[in-house]
PDB file of N, CA and C in Angstrom:
ATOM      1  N   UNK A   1      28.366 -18.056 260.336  1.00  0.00           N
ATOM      2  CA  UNK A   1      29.553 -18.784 259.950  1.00  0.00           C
ATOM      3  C   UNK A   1      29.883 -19.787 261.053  1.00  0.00           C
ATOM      4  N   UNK A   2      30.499 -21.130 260.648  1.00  0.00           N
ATOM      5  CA  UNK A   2      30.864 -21.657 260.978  1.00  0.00           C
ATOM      6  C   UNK A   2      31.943 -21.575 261.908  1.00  0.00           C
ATOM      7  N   UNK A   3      32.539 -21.580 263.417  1.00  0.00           N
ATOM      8  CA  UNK A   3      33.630 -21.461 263.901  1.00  0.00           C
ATOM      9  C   UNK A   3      34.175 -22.448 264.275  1.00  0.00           C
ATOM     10  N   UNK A   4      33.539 -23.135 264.832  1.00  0.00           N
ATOM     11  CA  UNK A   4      33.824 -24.819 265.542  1.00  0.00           C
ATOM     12  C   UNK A   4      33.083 -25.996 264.820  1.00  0.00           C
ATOM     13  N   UNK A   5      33.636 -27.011 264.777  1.00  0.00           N
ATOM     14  CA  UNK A   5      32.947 -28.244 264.660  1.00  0.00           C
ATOM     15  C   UNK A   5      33.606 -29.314 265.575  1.00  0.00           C
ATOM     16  N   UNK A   6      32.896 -29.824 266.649  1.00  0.00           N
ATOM     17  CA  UNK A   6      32.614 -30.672 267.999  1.00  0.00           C
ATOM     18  C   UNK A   6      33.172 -32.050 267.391  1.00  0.00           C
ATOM     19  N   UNK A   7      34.249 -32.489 267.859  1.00  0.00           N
ATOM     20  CA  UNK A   7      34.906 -33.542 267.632  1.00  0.00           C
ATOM     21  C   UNK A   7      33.516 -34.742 267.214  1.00  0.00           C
ATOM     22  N   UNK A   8      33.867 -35.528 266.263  1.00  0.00           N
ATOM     23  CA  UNK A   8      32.994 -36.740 266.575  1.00  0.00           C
ATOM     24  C   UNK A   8      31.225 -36.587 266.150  1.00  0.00           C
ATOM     25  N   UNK A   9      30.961 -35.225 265.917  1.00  0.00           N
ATOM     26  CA  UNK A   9      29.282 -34.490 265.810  1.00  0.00           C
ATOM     27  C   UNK A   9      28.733 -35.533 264.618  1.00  0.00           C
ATOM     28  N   UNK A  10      27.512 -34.905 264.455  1.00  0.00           N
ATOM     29  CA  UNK A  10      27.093 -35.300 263.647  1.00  0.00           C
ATOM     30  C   UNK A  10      27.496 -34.150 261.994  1.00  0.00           C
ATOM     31  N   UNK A  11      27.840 -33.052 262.567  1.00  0.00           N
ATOM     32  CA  UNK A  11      28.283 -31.755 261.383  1.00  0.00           C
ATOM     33  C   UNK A  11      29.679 -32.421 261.178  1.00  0.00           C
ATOM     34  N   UNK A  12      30.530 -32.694 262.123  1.00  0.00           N
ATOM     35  CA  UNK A  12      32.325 -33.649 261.499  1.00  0.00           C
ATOM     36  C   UNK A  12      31.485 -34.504 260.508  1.00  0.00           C
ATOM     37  N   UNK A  13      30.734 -35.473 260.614  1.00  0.00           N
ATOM     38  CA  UNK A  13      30.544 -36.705 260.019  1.00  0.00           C
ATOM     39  C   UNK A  13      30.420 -35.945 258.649  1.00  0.00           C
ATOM     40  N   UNK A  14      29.597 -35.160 259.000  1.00  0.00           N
ATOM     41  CA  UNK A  14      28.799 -34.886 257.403  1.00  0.00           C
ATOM     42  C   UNK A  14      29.621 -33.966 256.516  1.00  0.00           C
ATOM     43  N   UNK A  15      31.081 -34.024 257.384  1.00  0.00           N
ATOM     44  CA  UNK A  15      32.015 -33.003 256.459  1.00  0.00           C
ATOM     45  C   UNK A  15      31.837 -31.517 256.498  1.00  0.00           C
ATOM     46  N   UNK A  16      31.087 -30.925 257.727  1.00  0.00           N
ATOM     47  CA  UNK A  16      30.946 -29.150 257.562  1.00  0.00           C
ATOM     48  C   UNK A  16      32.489 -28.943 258.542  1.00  0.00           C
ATOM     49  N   UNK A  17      32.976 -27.798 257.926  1.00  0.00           N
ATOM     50  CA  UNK A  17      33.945 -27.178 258.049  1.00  0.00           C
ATOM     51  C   UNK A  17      34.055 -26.094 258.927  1.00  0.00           C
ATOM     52  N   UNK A  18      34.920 -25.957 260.121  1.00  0.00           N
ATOM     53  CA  UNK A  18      34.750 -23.907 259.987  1.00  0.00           C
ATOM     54  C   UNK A  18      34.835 -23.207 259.100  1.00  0.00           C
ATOM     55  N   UNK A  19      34.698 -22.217 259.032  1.00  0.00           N
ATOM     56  CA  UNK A  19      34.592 -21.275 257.928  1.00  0.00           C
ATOM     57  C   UNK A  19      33.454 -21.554 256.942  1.00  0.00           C
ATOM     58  N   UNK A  20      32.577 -22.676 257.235  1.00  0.00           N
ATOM     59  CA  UNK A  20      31.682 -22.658 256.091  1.00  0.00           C
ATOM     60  C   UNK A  20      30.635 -21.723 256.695  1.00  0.00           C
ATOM     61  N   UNK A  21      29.756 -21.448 255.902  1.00  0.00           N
ATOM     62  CA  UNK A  21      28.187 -20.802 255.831  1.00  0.00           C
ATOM     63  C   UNK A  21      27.066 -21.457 255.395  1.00  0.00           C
ATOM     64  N   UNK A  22      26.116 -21.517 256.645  1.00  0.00           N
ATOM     65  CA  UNK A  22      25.279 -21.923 256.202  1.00  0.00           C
ATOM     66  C   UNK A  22      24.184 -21.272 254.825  1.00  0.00           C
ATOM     67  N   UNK A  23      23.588 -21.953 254.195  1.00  0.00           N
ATOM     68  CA  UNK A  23      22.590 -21.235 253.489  1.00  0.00           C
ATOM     69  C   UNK A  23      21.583 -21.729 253.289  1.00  0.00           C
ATOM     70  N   UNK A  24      21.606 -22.881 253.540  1.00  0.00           N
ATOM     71  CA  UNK A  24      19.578 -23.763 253.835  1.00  0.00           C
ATOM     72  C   UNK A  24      19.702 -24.852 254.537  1.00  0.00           C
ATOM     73  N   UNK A  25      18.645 -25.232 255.288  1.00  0.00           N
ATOM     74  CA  UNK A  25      18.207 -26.157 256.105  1.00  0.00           C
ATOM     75  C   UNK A  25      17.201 -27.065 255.058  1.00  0.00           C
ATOM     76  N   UNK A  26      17.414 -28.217 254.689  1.00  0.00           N
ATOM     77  CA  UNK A  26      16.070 -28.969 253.756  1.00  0.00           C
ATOM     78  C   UNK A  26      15.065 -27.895 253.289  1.00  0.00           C
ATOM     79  N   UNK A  27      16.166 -27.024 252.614  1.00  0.00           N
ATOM     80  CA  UNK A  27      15.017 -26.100 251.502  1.00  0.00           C
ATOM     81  C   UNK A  27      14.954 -24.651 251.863  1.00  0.00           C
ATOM     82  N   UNK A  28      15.193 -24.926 253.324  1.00  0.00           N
ATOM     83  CA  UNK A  28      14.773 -23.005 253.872  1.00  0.00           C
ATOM     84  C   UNK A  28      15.696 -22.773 254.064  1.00  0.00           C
ATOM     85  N   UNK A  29      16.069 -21.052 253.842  1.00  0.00           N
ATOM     86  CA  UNK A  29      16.966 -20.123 253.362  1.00  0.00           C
ATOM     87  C   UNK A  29      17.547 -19.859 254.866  1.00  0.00           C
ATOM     88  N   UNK A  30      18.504 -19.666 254.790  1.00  0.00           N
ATOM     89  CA  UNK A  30      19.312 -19.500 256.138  1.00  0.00           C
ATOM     90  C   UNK A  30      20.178 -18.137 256.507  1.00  0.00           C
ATOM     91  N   UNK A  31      19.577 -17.181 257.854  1.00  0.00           N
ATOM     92  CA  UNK A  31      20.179 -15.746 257.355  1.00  0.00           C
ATOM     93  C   UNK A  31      21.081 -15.261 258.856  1.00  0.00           C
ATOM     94  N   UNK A  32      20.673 -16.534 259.793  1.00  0.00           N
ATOM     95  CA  UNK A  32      20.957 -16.613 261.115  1.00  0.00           C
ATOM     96  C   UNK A  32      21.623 -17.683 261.617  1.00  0.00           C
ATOM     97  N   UNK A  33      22.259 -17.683 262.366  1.00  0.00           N
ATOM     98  CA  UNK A  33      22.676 -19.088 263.050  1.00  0.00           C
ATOM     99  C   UNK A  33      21.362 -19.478 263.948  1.00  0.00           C
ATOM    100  N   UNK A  34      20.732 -18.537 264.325  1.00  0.00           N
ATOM    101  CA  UNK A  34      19.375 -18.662 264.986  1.00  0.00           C
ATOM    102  C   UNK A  34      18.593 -19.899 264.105  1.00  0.00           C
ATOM    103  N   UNK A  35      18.144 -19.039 262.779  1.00  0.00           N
ATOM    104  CA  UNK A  35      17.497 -19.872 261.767  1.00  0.00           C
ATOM    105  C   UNK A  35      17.894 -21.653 262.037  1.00  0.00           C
ATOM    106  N   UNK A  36      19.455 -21.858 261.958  1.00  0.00           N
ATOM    107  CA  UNK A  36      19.884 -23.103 261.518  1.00  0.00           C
ATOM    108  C   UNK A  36      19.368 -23.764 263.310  1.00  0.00           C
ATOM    109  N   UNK A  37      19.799 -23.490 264.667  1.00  0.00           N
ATOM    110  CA  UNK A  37      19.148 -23.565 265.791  1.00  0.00           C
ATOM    111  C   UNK A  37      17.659 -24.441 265.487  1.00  0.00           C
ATOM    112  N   UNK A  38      16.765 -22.788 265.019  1.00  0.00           N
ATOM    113  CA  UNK A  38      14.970 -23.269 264.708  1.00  0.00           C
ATOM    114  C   UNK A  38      15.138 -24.614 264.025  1.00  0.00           C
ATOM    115  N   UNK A  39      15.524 -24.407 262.756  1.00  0.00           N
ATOM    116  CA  UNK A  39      15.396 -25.520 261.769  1.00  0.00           C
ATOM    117  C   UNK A  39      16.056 -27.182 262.689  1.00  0.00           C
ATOM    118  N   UNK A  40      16.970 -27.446 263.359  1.00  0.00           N
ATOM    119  CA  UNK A  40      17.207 -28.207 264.002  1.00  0.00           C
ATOM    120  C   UNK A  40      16.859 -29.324 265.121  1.00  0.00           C
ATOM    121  N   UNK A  41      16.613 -27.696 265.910  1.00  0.00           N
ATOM    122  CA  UNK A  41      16.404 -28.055 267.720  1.00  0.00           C
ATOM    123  C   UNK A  41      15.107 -28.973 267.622  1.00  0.00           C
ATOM    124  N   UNK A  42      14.700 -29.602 266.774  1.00  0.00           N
ATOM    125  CA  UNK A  42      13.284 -30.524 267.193  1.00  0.00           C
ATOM    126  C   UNK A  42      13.063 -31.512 266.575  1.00  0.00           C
ATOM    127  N   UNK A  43      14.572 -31.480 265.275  1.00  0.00           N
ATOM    128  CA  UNK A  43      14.712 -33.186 264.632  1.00  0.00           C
ATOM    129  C   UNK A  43      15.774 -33.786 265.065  1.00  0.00           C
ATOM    130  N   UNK A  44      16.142 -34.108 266.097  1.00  0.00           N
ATOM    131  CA  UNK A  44      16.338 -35.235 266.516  1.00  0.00           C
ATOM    132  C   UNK A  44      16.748 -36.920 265.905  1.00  0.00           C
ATOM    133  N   UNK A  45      17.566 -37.465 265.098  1.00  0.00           N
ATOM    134  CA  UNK A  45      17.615 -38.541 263.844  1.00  0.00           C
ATOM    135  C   UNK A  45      16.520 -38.566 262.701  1.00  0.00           C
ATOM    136  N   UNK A  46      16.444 -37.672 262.858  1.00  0.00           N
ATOM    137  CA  UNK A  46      15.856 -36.989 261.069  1.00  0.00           C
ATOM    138  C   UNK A  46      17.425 -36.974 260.418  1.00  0.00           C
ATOM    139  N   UNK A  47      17.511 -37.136 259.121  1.00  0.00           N
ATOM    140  CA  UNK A  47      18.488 -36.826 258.163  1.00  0.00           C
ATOM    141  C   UNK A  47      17.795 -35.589 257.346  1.00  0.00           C
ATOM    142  N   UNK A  48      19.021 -34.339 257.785  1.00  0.00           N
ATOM    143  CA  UNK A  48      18.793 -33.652 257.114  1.00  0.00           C
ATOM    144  C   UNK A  48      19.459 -32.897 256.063  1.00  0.00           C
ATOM    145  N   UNK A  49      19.643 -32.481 255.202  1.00  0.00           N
ATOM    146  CA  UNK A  49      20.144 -31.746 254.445  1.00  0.00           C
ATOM    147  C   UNK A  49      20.324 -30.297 254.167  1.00  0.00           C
ATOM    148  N   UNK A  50      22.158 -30.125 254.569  1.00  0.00           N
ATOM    149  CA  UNK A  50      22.344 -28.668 254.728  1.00  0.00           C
ATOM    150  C   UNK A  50      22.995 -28.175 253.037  1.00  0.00           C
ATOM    151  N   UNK A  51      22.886 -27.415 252.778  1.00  0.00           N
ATOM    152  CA  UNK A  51      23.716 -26.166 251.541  1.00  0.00           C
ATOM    153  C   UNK A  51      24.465 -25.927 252.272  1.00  0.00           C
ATOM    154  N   UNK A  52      25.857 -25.487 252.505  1.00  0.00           N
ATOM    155  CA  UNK A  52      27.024 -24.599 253.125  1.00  0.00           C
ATOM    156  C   UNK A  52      27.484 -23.641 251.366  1.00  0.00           C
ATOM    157  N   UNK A  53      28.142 -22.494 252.059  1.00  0.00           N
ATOM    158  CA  UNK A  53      28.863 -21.712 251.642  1.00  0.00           C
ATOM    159  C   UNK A  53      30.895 -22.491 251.946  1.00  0.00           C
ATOM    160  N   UNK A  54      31.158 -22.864 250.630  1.00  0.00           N
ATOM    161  CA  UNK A  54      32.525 -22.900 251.212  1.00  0.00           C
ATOM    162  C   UNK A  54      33.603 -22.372 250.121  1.00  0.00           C
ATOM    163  N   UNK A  55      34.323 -21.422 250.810  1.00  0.00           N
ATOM    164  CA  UNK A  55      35.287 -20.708 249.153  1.00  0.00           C
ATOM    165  C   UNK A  55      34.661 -20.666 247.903  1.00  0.00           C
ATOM    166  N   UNK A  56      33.252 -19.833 248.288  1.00  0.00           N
ATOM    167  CA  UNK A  56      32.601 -19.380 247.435  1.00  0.00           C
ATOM    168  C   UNK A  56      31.710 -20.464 246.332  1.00  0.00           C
ATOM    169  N   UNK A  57      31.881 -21.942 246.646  1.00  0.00           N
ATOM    170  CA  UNK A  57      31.109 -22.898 246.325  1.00  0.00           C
ATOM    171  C   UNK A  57      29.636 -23.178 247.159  1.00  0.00           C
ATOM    172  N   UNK A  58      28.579 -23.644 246.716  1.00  0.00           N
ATOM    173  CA  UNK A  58      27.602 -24.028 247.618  1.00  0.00           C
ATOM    174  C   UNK A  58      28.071 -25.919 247.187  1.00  0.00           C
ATOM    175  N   UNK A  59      28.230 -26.183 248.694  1.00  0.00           N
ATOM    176  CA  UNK A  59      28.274 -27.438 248.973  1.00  0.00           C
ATOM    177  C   UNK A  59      27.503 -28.478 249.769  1.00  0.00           C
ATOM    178  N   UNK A  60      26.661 -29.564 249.167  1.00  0.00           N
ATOM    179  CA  UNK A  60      25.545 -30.231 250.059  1.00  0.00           C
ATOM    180  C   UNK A  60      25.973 -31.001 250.773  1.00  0.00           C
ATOM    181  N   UNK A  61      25.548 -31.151 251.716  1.00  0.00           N
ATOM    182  CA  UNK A  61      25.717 -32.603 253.008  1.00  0.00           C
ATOM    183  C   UNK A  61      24.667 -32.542 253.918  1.00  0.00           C
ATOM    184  N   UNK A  62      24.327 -34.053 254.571  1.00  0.00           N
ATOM    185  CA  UNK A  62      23.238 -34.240 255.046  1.00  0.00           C
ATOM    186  C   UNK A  62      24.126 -34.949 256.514  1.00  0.00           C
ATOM    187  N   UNK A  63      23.005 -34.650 257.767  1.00  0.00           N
ATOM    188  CA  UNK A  63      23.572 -34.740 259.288  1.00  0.00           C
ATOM    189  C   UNK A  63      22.040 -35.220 259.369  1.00  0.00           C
ATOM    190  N   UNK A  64      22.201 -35.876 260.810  1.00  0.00           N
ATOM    191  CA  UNK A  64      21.361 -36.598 261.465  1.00  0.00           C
ATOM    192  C   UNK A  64      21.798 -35.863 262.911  1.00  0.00           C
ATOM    193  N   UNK A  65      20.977 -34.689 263.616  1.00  0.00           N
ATOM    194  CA  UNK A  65      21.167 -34.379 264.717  1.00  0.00           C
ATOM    195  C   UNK A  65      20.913 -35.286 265.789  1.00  0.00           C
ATOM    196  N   UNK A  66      21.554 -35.096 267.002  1.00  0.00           N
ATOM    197  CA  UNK A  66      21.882 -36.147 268.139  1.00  0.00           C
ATOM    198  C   UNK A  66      20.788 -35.186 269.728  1.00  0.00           C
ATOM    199  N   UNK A  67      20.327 -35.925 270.182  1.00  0.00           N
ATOM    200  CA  UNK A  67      19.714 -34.933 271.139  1.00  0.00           C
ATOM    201  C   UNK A  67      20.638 -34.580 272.283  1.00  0.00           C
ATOM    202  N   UNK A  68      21.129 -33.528 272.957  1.00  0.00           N
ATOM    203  CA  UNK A  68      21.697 -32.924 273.903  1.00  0.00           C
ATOM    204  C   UNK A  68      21.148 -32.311 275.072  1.00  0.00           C
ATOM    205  N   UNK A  69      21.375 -32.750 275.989  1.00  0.00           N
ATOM    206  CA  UNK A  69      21.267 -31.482 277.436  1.00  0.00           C
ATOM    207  C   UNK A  69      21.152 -30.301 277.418  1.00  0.00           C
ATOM    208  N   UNK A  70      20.517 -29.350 277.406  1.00  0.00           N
ATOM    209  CA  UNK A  70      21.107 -28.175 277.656  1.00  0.00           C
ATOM    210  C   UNK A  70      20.780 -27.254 278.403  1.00  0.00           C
ATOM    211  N   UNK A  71      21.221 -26.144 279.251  1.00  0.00           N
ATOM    212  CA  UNK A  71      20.122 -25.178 280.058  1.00  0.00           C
ATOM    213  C   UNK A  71      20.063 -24.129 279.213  1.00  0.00           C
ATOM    214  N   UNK A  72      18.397 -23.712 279.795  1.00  0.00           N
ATOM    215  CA  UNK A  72      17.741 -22.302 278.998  1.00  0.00           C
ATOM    216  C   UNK A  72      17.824 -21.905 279.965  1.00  0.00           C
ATOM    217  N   UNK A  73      17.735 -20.393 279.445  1.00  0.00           N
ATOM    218  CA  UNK A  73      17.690 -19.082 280.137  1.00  0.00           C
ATOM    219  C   UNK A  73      16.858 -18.990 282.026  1.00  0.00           C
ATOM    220  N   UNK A  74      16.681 -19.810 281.714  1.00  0.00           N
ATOM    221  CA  UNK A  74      15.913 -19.992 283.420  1.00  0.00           C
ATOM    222  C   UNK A  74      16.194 -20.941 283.949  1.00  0.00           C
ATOM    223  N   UNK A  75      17.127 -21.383 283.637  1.00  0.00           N
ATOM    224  CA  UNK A  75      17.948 -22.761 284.411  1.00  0.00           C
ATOM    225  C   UNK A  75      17.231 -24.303 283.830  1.00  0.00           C
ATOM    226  N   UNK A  76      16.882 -24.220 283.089  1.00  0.00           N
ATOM    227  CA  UNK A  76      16.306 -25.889 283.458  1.00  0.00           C
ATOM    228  C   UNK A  76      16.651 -26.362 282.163  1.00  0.00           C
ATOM    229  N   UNK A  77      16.991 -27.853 282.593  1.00  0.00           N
ATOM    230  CA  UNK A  77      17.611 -28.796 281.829  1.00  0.00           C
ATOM    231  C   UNK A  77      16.354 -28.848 280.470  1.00  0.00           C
ATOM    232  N   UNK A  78      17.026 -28.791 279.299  1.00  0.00           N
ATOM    233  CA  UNK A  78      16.055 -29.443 277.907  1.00  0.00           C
ATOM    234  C   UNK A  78      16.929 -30.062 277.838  1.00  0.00           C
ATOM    235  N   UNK A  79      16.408 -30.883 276.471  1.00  0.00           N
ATOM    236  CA  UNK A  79      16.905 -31.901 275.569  1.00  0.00           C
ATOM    237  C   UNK A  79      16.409 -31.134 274.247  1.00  0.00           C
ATOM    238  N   UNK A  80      17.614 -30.908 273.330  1.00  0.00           N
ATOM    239  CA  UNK A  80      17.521 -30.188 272.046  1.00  0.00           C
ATOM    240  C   UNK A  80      18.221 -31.317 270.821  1.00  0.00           C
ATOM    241  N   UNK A  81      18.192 -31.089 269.560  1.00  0.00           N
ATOM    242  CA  UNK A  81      18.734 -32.114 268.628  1.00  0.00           C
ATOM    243  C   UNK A  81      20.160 -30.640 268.090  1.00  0.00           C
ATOM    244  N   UNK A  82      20.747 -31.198 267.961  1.00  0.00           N
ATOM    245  CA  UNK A  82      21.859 -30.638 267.788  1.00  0.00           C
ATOM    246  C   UNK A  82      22.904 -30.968 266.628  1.00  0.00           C
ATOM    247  N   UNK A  83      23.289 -30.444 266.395  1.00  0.00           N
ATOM    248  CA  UNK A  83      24.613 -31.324 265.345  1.00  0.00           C
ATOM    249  C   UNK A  83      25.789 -30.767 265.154  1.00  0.00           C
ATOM    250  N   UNK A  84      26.270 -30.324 266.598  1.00  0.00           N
ATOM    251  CA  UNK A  84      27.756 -30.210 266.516  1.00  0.00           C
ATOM    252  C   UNK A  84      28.559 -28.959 265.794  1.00  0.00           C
ATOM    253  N   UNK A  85      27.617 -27.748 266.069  1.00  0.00           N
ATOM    254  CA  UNK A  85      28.658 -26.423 265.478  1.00  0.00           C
ATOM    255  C   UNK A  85      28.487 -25.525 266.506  1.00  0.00           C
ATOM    256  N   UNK A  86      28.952 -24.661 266.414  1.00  0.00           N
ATOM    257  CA  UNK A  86      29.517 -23.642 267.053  1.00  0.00           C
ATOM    258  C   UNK A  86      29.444 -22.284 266.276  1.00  0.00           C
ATOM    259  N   UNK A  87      29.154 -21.041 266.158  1.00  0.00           N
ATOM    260  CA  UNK A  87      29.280 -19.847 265.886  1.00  0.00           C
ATOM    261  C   UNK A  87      30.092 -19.168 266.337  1.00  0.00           C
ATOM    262  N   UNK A  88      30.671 -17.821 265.801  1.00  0.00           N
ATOM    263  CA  UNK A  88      31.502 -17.044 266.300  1.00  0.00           C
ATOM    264  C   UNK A  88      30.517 -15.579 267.370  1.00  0.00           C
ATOM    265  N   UNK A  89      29.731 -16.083 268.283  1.00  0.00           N
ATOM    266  CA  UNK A  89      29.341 -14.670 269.111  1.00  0.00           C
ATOM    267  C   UNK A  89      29.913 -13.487 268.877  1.00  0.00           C
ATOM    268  N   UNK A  90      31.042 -13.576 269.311  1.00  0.00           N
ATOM    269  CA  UNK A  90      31.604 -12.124 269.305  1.00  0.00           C
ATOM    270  C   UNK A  90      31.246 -11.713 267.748  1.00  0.00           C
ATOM    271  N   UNK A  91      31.327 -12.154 267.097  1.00  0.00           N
ATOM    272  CA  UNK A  91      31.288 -11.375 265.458  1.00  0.00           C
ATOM    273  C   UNK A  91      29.811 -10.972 264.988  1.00  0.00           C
ATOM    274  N   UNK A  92      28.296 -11.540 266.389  1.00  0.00           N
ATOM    275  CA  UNK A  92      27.402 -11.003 265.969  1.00  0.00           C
ATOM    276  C   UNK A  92      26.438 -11.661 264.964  1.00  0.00           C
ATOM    277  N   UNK A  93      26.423 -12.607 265.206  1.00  0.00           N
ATOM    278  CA  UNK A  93      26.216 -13.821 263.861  1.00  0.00           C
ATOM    279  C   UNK A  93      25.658 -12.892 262.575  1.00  0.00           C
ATOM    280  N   UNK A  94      26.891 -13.041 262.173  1.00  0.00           N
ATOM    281  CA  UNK A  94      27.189 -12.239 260.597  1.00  0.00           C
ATOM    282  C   UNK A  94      26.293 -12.529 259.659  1.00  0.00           C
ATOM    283  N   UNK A  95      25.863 -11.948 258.801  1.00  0.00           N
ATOM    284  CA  UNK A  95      24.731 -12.768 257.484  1.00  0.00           C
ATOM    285  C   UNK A  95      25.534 -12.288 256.629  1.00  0.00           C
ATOM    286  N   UNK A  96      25.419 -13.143 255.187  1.00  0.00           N
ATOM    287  CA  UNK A  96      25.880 -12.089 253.897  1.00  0.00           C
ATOM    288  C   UNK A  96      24.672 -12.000 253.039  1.00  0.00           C
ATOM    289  N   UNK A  97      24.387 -10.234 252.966  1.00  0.00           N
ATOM    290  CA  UNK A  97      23.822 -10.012 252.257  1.00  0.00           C
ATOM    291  C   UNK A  97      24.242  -9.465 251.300  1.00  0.00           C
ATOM    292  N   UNK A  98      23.819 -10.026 250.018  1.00  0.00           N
ATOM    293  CA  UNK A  98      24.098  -9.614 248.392  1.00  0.00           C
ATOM    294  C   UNK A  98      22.801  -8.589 247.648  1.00  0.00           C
ATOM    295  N   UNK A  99      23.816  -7.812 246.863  1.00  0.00           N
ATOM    296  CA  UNK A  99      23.112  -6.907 245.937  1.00  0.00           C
ATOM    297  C   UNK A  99      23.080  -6.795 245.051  1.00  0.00           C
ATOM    298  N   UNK A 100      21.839  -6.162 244.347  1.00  0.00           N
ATOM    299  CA  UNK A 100      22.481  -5.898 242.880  1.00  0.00           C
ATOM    300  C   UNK A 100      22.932  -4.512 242.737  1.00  0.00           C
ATOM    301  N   UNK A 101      23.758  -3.870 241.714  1.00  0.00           N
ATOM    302  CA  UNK A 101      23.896  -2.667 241.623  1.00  0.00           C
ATOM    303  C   UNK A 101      23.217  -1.880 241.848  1.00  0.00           C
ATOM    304  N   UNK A 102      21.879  -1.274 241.303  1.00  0.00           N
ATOM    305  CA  UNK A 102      20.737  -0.838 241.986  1.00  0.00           C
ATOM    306  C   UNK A 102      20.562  -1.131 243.115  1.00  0.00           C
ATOM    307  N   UNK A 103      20.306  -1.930 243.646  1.00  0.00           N
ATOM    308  CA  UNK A 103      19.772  -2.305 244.970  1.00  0.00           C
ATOM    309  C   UNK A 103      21.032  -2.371 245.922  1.00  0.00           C
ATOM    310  N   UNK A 104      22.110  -2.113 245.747  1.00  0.00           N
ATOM    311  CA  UNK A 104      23.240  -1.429 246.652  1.00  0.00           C
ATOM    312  C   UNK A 104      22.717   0.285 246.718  1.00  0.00           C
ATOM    313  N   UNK A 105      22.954   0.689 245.820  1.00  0.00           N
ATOM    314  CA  UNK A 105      22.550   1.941 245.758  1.00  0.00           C
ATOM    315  C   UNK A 105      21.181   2.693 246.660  1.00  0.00           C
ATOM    316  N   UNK A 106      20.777   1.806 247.076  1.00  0.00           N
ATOM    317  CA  UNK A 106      19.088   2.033 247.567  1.00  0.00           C
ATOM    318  C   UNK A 106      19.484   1.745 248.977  1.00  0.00           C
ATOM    319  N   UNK A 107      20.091   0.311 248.827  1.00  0.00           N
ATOM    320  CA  UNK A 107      20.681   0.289 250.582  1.00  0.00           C
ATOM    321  C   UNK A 107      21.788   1.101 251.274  1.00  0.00           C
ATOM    322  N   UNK A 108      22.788   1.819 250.095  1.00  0.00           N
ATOM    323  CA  UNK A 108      23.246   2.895 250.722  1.00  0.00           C
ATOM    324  C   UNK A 108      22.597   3.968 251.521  1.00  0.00           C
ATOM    325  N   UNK A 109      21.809   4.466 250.492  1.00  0.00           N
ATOM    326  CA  UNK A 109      20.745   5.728 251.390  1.00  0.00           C
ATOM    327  C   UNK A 109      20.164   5.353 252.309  1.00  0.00           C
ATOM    328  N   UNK A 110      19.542   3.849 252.715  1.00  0.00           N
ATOM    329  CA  UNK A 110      18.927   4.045 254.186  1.00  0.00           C
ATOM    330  C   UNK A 110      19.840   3.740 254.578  1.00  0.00           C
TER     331      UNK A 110
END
């Protein structure tokens, strides 16, 4: 889920919201904020096209990520393509997974 959107981003432009959810990157299914990260971090002014989850609508919009600074885990400066969201950490980056009746029932027991 969506928590932040970065004044000015390329995700403001394209109209994503907090509270939205992602659910595809140009086609691929989205179950992580990780996922949306992968799908990103290496297009750079590519136009791409996201699905969001918003009040239970799927809603399309397309962003053009911007490349950013950033440090990894071992200190050193990259350059990543980015587009301006934010996740909620503390909450564990949430997925929603759906069932069917049966298949609730099956995921109860494990």
């Amino acid at each position: 889920m969506v928590a932040e959107v970065t004044a000015d981003s390329p995700a403001a432009k394209a109209g994503i919201l907090p509270g939205d959810r992602f659910v595809s990157v140009d086609g691929s299914k989205v179950e992580t904020f990780g996922d949306v990260q992968r799908l990103v971090s290496g297009r750079a002014g590519d136009t791409i096209t996201f699905v969001m989850l918003r009040n239970g609508k799927e809603v399309t919009v397309t962003a053009s990520p911007r490349l950013m600074e950033q440090e990894d885990a071992l200190g050193n400066k990259v350059k990543v393509a980015v587009i301006g969201v934010v996740n909620n950490k503390e909450l564990g980056q949430p997925r929603l997974i759906t069932y069917t009746p049966v298949g609730a029932v099956a995921a109860a027991v494990e």
